[in-house]
N, C-alpha and C. Protein backbone atom coordinates (compact mmCIF):
# COMPACT_ATOMS: atom_id res chain seq x y z
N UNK A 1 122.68 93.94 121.51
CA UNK A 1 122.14 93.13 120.45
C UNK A 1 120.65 93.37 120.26
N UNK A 2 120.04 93.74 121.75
CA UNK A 2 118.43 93.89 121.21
C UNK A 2 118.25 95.05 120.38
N UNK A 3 119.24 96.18 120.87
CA UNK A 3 118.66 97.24 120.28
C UNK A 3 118.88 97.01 118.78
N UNK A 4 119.68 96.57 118.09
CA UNK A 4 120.28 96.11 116.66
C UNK A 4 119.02 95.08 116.15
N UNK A 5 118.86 94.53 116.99
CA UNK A 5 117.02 93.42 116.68
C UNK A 5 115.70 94.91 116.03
N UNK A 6 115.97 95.95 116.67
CA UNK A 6 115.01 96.59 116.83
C UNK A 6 114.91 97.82 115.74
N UNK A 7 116.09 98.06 115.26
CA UNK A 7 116.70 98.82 113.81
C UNK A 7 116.06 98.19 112.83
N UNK A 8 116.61 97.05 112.64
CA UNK A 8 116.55 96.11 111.54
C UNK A 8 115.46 95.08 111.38
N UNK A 9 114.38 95.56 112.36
CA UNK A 9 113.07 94.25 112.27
C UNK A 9 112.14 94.92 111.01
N UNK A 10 111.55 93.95 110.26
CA UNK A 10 110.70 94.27 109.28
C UNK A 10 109.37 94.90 109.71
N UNK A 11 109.00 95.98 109.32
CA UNK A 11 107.89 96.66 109.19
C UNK A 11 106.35 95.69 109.36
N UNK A 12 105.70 96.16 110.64
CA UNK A 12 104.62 95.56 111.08
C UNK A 12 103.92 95.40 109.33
N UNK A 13 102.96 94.14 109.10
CA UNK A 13 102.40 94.12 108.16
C UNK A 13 100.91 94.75 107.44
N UNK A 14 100.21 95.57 109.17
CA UNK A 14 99.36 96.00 109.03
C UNK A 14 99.79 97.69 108.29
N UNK A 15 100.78 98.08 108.49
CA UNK A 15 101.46 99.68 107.78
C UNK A 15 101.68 99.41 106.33
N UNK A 16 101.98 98.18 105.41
CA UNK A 16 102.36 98.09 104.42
C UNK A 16 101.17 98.07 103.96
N UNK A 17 100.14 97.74 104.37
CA UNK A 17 99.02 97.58 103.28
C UNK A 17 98.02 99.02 103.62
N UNK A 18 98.53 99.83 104.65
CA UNK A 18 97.54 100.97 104.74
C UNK A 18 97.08 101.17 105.63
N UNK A 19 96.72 102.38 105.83
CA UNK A 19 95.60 102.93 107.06
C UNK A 19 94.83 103.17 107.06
N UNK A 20 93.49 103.35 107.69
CA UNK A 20 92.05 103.77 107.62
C UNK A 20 92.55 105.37 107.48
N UNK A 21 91.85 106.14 107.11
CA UNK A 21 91.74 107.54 107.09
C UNK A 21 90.49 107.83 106.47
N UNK A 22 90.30 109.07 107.35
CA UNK A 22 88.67 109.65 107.95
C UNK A 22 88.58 111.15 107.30
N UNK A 23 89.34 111.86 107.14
CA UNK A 23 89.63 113.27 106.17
C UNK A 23 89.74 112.92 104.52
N UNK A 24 88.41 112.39 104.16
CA UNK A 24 88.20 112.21 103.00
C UNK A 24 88.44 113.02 101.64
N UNK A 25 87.92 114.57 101.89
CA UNK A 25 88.33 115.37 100.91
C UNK A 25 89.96 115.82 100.74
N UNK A 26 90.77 115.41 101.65
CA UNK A 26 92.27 115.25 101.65
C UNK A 26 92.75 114.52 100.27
N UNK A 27 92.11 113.37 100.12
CA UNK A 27 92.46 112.32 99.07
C UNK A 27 91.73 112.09 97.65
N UNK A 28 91.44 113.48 97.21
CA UNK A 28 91.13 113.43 96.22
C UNK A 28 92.25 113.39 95.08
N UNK A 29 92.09 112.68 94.00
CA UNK A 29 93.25 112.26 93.26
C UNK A 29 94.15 111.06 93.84
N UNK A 30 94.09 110.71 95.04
CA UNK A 30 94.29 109.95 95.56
C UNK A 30 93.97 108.12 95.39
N UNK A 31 95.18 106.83 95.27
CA UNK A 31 94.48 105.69 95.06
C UNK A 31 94.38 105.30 96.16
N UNK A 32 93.26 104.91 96.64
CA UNK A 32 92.18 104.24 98.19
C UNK A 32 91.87 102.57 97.94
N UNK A 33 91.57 102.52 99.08
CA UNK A 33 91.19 100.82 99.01
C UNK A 33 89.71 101.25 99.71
N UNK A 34 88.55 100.40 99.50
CA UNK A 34 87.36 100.77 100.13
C UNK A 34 87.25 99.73 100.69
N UNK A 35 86.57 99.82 102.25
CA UNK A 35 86.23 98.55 102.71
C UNK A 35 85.15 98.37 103.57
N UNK A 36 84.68 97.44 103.80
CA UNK A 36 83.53 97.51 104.94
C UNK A 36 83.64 95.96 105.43
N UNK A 37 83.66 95.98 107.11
CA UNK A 37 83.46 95.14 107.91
C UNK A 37 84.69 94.55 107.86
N UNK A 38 85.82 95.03 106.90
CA UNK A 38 87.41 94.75 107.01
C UNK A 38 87.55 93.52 105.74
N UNK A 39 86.42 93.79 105.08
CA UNK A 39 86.54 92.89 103.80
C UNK A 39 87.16 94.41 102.46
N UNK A 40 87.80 93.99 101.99
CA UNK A 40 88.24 94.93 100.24
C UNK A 40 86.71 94.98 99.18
N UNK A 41 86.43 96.22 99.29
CA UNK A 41 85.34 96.04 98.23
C UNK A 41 85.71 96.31 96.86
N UNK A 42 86.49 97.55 96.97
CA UNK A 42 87.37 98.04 95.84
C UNK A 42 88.20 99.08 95.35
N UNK A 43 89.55 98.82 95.13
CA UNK A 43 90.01 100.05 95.02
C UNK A 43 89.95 100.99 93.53
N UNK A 44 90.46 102.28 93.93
CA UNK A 44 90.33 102.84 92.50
C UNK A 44 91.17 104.45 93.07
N UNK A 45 90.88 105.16 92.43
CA UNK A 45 91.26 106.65 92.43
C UNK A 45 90.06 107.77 92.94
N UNK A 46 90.42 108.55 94.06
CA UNK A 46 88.96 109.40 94.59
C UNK A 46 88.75 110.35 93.23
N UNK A 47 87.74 110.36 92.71
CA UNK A 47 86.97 111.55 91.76
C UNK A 47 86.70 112.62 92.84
N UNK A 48 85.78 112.24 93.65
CA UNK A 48 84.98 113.00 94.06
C UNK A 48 84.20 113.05 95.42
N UNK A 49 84.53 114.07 96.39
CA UNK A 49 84.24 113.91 97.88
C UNK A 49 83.46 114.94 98.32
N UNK A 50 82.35 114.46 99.40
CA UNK A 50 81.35 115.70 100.15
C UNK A 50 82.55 116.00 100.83
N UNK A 51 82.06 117.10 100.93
CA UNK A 51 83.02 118.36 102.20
C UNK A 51 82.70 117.92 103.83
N UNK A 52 82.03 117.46 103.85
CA UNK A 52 81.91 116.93 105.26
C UNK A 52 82.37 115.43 105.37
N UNK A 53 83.13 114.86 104.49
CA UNK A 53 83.73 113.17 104.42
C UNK A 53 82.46 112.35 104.64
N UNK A 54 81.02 112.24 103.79
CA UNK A 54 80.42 111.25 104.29
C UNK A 54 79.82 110.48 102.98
N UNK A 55 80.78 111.04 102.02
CA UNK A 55 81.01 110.07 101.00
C UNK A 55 81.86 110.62 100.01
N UNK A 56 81.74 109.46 98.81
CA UNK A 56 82.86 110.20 98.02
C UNK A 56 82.95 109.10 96.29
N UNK A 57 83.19 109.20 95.12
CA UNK A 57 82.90 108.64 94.52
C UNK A 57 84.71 108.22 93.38
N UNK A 58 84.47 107.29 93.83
CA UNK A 58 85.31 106.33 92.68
C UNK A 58 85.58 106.37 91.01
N UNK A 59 86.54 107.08 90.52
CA UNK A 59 87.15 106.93 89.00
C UNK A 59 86.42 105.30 88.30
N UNK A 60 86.28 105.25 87.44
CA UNK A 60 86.33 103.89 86.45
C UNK A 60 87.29 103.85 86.19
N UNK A 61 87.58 102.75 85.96
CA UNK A 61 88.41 101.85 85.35
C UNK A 61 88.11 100.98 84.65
N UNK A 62 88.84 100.21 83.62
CA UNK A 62 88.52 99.01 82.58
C UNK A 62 87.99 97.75 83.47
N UNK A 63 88.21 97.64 84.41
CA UNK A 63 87.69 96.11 85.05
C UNK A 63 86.22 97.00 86.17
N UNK A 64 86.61 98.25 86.27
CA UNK A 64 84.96 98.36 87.64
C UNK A 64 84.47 99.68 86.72
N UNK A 65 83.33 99.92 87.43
CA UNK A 65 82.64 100.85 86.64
C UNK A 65 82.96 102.52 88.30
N UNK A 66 82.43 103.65 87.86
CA UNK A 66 82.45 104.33 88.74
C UNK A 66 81.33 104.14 89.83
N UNK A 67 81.44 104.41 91.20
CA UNK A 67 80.67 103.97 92.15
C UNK A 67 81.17 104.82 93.23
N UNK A 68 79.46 104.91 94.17
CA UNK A 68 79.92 105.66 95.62
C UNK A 68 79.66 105.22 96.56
N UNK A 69 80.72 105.77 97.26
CA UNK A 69 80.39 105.27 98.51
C UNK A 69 80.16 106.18 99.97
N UNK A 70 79.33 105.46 100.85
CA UNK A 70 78.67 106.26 101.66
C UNK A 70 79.45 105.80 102.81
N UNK A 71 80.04 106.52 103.81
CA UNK A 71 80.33 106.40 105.29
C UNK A 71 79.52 105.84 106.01
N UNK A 72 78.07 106.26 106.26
CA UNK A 72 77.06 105.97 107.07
C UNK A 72 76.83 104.32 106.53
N UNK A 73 76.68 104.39 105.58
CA UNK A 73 76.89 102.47 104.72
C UNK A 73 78.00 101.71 105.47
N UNK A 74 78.75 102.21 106.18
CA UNK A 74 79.81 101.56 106.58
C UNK A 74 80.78 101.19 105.82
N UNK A 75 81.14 101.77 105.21
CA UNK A 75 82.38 102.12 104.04
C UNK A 75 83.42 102.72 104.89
N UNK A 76 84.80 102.28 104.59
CA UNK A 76 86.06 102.83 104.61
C UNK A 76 86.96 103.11 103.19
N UNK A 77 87.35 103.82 104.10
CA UNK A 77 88.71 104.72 102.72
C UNK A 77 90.12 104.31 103.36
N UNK A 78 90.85 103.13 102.91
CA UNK A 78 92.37 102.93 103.50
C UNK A 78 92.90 103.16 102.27
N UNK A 79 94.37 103.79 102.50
CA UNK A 79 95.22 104.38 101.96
C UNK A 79 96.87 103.83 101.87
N UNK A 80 97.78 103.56 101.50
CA UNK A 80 98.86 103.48 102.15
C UNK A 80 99.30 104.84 102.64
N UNK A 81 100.51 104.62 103.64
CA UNK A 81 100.98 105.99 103.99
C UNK A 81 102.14 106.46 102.60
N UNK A 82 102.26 105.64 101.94
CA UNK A 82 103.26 106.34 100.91
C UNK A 82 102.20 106.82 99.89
N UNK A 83 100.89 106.77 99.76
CA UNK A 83 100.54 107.25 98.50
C UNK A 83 99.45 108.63 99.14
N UNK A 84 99.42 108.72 100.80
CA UNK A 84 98.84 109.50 101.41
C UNK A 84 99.87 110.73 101.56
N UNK A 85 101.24 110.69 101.59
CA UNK A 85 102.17 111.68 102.04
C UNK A 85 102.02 112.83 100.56
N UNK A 86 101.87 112.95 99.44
CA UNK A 86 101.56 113.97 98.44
C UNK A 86 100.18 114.54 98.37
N UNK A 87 99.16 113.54 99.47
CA UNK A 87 98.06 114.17 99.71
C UNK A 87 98.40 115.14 100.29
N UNK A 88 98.35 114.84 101.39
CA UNK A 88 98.74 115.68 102.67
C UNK A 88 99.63 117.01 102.09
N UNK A 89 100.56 117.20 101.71
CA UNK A 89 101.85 117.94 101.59
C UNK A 89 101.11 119.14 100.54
N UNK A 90 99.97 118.96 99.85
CA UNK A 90 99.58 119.56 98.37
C UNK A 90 97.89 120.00 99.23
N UNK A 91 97.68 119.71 100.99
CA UNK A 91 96.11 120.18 101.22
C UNK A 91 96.25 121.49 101.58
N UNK A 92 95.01 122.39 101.21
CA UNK A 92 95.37 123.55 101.57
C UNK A 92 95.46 124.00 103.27
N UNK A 93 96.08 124.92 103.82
CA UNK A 93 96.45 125.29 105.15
C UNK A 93 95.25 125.76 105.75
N UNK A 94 93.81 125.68 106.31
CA UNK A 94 93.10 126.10 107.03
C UNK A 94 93.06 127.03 108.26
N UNK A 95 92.46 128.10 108.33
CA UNK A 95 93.12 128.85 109.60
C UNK A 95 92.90 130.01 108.94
């Protein structure tokens, strides 16, 4: 019976809303959540990323304007893992 508990338990709630991720130029085209100190500052679509991930700049939209953000600022980039898996699958192979 436990193992049948353990099939069928609902998905921790911290995976549904996303993961931090640190390979910034991965997620370009990508929709991100930005955050700092674990507060939502804002999400949007990546435009545009330094090659070294230590920032990266935000699409407009009708409700925010475009904006960047800096790593060293203490900015995060969370993602879900379902909108991260066509990142990933489409980065080029290094090596």
């Amino acid at each position: 019976m436990k193992r049948r508990e353990l099939l069928f338990r609902a998905p921790h709630p911290e995976s549904q809303r996303g993961i931090r991720y640190d390979d910034w130029p991965t997620l370009i085209g990508g929709r991100v959540e930005i955050r700092r100190h674990g507060t939502v500052i804002q999400t949007g679509v990546v435009e545009m990323v330094m090659p070294d991930s230590s920032a990266l700049r935000l699409t407009a939209d009708p409700m925010q304007e475009r904006r960047y953000f800096s790593k060293s600022d203490g900015f995060e980039v969370w993602i879900s893992p379902r909108d991260l898996q066509p990142l990933i699958s489409k980065a080029p192979v290094l090596g």
